[in-house]
C-alpha atoms as a PDB file:
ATOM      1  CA  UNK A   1      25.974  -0.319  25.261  1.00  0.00           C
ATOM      2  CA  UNK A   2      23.020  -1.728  25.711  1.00  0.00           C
ATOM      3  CA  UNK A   3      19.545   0.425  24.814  1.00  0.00           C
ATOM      4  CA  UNK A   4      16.767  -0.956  27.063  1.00  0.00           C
ATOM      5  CA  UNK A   5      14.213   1.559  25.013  1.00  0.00           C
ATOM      6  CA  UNK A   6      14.252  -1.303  21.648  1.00  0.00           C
ATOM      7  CA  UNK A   7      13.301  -4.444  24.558  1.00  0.00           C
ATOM      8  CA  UNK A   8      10.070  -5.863  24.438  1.00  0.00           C
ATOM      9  CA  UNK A   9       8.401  -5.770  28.177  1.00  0.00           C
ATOM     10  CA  UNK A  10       8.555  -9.439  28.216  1.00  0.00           C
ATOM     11  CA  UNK A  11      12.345  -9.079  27.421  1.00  0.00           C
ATOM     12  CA  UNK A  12      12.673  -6.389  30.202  1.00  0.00           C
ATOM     13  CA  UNK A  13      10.523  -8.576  32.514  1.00  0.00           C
ATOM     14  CA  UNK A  14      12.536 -11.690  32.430  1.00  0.00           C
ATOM     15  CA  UNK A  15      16.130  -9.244  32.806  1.00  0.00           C
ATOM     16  CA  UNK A  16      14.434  -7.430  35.557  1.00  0.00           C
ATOM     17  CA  UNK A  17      13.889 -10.952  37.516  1.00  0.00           C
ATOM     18  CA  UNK A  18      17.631 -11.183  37.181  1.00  0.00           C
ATOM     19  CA  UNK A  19      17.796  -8.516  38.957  1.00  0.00           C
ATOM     20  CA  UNK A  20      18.891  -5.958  35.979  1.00  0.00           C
ATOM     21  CA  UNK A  21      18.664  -2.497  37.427  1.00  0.00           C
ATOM     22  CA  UNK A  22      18.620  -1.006  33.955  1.00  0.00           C
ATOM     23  CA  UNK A  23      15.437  -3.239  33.046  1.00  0.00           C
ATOM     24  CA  UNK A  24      13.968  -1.987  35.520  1.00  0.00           C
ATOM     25  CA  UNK A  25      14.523   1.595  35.122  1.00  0.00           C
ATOM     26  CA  UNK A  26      13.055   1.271  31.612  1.00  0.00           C
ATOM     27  CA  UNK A  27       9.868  -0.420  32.438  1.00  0.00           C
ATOM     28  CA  UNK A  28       9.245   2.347  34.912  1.00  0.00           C
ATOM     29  CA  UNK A  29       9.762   4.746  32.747  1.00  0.00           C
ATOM     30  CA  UNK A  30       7.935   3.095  30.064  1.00  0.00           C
ATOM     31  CA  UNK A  31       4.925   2.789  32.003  1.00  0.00           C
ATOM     32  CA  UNK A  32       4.775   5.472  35.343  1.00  0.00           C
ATOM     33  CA  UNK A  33       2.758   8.084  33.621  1.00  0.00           C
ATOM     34  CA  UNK A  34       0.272   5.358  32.045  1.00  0.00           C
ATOM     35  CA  UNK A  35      -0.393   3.583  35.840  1.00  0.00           C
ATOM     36  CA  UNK A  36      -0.495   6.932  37.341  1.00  0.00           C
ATOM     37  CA  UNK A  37      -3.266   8.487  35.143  1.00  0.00           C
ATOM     38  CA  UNK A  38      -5.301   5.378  35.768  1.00  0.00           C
ATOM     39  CA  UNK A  39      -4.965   5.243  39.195  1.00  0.00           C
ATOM     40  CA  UNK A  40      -5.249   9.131  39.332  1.00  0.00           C
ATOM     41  CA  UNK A  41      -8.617   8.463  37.218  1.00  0.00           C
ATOM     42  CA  UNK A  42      -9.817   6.196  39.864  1.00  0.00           C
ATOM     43  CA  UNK A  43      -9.090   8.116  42.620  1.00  0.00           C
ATOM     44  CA  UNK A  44      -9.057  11.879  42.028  1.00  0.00           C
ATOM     45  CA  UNK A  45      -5.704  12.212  44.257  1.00  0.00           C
ATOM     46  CA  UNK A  46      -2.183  13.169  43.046  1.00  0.00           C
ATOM     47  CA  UNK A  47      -0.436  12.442  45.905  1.00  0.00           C
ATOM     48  CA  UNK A  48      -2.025   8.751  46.488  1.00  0.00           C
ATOM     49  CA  UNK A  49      -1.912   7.541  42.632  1.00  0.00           C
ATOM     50  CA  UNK A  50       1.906   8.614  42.707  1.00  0.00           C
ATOM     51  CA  UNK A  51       1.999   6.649  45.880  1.00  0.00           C
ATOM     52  CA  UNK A  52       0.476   3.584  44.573  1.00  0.00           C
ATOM     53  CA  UNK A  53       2.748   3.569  41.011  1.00  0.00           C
ATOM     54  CA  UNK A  54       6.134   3.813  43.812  1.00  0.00           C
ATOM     55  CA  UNK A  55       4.548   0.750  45.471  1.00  0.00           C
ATOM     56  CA  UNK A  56       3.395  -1.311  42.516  1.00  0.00           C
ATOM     57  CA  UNK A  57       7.049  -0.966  41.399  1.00  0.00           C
ATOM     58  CA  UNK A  58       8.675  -1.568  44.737  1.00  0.00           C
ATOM     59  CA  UNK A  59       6.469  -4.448  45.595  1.00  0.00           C
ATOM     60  CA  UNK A  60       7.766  -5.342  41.540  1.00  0.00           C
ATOM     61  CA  UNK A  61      11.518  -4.840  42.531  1.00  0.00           C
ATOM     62  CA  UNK A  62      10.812  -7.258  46.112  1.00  0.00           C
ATOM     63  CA  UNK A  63       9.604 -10.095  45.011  1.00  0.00           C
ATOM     64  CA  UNK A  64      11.087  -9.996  41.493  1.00  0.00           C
ATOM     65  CA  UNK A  65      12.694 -13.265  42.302  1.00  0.00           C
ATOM     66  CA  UNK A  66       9.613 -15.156  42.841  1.00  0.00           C
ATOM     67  CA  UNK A  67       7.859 -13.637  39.792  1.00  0.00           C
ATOM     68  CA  UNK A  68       6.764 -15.460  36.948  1.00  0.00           C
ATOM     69  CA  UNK A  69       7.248 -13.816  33.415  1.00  0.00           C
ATOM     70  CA  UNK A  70       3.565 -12.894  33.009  1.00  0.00           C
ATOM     71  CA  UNK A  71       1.957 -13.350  29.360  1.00  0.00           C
ATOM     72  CA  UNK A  72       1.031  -9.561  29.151  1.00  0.00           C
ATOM     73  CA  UNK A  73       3.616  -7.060  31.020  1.00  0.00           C
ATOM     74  CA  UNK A  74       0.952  -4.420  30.995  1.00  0.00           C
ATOM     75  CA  UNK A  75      -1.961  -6.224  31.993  1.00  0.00           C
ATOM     76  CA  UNK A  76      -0.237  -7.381  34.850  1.00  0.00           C
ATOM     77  CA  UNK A  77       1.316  -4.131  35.937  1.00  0.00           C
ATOM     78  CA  UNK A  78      -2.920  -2.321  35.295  1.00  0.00           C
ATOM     79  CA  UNK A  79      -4.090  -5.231  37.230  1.00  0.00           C
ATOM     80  CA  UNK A  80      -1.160  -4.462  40.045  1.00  0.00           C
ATOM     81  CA  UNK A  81      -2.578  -1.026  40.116  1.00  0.00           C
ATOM     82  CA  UNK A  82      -6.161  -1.854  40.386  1.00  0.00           C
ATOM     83  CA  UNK A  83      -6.096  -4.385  43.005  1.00  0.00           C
ATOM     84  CA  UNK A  84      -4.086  -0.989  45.092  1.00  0.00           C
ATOM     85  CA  UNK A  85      -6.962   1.081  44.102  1.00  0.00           C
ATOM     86  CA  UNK A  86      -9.304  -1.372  45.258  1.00  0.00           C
ATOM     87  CA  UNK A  87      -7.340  -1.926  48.084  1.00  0.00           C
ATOM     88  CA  UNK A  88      -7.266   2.014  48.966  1.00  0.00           C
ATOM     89  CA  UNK A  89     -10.907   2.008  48.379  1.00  0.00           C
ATOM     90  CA  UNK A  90     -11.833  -0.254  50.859  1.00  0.00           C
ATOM     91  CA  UNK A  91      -9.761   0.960  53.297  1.00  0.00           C
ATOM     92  CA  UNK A  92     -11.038   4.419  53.047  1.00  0.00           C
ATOM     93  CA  UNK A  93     -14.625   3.201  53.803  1.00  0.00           C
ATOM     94  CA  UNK A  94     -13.005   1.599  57.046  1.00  0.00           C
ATOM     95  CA  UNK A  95     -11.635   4.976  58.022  1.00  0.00           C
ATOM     96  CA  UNK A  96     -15.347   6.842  57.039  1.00  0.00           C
ATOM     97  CA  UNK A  97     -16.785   4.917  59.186  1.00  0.00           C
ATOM     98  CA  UNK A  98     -14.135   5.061  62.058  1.00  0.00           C
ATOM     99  CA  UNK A  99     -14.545   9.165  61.924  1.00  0.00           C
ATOM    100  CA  UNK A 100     -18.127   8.803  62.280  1.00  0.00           C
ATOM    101  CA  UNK A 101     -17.908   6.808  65.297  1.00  0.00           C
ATOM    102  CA  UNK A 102     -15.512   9.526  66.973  1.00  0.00           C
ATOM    103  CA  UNK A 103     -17.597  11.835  65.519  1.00  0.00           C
ATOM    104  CA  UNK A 104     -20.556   9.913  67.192  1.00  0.00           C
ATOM    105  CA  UNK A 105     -18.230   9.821  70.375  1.00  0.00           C
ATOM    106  CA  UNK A 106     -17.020  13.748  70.653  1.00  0.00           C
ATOM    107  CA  UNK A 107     -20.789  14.202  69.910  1.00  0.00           C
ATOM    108  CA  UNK A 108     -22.677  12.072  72.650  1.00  0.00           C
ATOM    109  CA  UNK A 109     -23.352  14.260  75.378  1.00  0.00           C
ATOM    110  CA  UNK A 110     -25.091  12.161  77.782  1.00  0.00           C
ATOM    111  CA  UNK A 111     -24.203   8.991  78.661  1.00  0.00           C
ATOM    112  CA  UNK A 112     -26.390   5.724  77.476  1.00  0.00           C
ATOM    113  CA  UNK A 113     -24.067   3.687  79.373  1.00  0.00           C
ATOM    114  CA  UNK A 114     -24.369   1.283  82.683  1.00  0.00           C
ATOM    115  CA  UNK A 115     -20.820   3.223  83.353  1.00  0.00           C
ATOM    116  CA  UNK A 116     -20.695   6.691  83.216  1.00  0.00           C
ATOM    117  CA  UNK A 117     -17.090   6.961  85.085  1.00  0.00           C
ATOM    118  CA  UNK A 118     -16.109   4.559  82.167  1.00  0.00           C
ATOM    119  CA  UNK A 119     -17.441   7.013  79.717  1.00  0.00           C
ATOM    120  CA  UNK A 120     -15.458   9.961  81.498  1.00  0.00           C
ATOM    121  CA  UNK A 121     -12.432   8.289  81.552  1.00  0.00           C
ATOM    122  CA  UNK A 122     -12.682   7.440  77.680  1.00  0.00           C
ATOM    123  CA  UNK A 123     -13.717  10.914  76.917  1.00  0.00           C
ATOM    124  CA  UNK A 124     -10.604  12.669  79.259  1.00  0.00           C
ATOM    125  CA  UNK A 125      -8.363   9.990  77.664  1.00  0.00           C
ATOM    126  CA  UNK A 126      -9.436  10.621  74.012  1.00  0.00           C
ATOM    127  CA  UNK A 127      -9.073  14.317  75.092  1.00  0.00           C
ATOM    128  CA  UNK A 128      -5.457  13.976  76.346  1.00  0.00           C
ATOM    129  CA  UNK A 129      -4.551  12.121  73.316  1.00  0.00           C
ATOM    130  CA  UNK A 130      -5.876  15.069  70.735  1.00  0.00           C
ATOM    131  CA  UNK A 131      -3.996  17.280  72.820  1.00  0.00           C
ATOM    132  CA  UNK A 132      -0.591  15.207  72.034  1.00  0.00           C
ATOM    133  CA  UNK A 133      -1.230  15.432  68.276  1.00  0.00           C
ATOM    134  CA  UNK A 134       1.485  17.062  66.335  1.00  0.00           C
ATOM    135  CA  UNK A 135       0.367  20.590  66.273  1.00  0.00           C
ATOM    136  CA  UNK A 136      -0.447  21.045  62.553  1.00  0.00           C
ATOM    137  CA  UNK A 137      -2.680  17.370  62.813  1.00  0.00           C
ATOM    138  CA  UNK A 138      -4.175  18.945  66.173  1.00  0.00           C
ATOM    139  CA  UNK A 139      -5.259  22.149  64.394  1.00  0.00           C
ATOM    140  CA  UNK A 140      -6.612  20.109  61.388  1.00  0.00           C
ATOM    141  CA  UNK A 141      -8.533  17.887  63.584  1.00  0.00           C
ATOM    142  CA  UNK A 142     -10.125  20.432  65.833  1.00  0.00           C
ATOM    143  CA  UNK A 143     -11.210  22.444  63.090  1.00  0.00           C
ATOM    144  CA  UNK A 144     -13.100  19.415  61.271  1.00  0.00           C
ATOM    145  CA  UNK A 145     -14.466  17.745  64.812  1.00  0.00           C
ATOM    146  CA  UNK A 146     -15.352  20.532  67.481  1.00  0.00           C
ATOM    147  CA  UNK A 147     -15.817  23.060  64.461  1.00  0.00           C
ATOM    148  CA  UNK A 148     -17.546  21.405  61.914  1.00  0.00           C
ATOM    149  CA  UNK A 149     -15.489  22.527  58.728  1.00  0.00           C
ATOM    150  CA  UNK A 150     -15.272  20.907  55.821  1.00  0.00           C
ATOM    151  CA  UNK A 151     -11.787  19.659  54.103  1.00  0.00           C
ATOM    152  CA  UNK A 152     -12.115  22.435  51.929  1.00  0.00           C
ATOM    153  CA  UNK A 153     -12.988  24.765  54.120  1.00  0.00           C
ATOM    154  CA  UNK A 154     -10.236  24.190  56.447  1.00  0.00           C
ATOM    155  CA  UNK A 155      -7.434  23.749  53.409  1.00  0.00           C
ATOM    156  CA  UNK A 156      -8.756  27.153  52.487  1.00  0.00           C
ATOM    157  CA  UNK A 157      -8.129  28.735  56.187  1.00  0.00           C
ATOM    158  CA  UNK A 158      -4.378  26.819  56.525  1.00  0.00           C
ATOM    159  CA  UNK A 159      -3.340  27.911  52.890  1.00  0.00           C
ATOM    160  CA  UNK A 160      -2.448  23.508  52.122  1.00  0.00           C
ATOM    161  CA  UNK A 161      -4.553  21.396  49.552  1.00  0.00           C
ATOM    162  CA  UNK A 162      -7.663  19.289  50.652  1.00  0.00           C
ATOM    163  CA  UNK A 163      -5.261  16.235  50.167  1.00  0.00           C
ATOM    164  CA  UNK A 164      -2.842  17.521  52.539  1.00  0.00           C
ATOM    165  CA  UNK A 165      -5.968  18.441  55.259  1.00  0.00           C
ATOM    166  CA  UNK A 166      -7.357  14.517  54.400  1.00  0.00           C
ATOM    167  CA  UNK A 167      -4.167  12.941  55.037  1.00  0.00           C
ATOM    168  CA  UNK A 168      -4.154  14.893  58.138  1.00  0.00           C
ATOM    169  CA  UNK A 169      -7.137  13.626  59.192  1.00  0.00           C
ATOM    170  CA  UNK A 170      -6.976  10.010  58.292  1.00  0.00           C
ATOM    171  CA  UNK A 171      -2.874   9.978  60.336  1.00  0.00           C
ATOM    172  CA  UNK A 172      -5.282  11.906  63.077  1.00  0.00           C
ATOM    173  CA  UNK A 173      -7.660   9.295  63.566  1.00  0.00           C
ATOM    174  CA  UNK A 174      -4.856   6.867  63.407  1.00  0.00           C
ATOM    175  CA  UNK A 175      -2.760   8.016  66.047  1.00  0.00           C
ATOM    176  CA  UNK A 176      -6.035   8.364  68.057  1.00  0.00           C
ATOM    177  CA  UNK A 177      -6.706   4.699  67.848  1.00  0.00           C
ATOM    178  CA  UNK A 178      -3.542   2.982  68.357  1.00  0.00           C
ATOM    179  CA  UNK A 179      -3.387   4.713  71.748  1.00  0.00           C
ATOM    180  CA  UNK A 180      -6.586   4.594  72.838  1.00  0.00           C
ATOM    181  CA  UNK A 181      -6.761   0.850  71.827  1.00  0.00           C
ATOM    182  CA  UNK A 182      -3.232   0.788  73.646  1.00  0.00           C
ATOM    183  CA  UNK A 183      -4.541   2.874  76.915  1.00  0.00           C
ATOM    184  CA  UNK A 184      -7.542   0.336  76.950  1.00  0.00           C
ATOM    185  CA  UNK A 185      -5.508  -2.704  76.963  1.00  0.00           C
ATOM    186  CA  UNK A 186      -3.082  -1.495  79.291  1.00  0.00           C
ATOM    187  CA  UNK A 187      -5.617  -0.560  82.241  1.00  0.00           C
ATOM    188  CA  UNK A 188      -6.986  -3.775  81.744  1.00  0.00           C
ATOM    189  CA  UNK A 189      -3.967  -5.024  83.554  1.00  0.00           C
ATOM    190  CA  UNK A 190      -3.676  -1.946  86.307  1.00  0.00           C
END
């Protein structure tokens, strides 16, 4: 039988391109817990740095046939991990600053515009749409937009973790602009 544990990465890397299961295995286990604490470190979120160390290795396992056996197996697999981090980070301030324009929005109580039938129509549509939320995603985004809680606040008052209230959110916000983007191009053609 063959024990994995004695291969050097590179050795694991090339068998793993092959498509060896078993290589695989081993160089997650070898190095899961190391990615995970430095994306964890980055970050400050469980749930996302476990996230990102399944991806890394997926994306590994997907496209192991096109790989090239890299010089350093860990520097490749940390700079795998930072360019998701980076990645996540980026995308996050996308998201910031889509909340603050529907915060903006939900906010604005007189209309600036030329249209203000347009604006009531946008406001009864975005309306409609929170009301359609999954309940638990409704609650969690009523209680941060109309009331003005924080994360913590409201992870405190649903007994869940502020990760659990922020993924809320950010699928919230989500769901909220696919269809409103959706209900927008649609009535363009009504």
């Amino acid at each position: 039988m063959t024990c994995y544990s004695d291969f050097s990465d590179k050795h694991l890397f090339t068998l793993l391109i092959q498509g060896d299961e078993s290589a695989f295995s081993e160089m997650y286990h070898r190095y899961k817990e190391a990615l995970y604490f430095h994306a964890n470190r980055s970050l400050s979120d469980h749930d996302e740095a476990r996230d990102m160390v399944q991806e890394v290795f997926a994306s590994l396992w997907a496209k192991r046939k096109s790989l090239p056996v890299p010089d350093s197996v860990d520097a490749y697999l940390y700079g795998a991990i930072r360019n998701r981090i980076l990645n996540f980070i980026a995308h996050q301030k996308v998201v910031d600053r889509y909340i603050g324009s529907i915060d903006t929005f939900l906010s604005f109580t007189t209309s600036t515009t030329d249209h203000p039938l347009r604006h009531k129509e946008l406001e009864g549509l975005l309306l409609r749409e929170i009301e359609r939320l999954p309940k638990k995603m409704k609650t969690v985004f009523e209680m941060s937009r109309k009331q003005g809680m924080t994360y913590k606040q409201i992870a405190t008052e649903l007994n869940i973790s502020d990760q659990s209230v922020k993924k809320q959110m950010q699928r919230a916000i989500r769901i909220l602009r696919l269809k409103i983007k959706l209900s927008l191009f649609l009535s363009l053609f009504w």
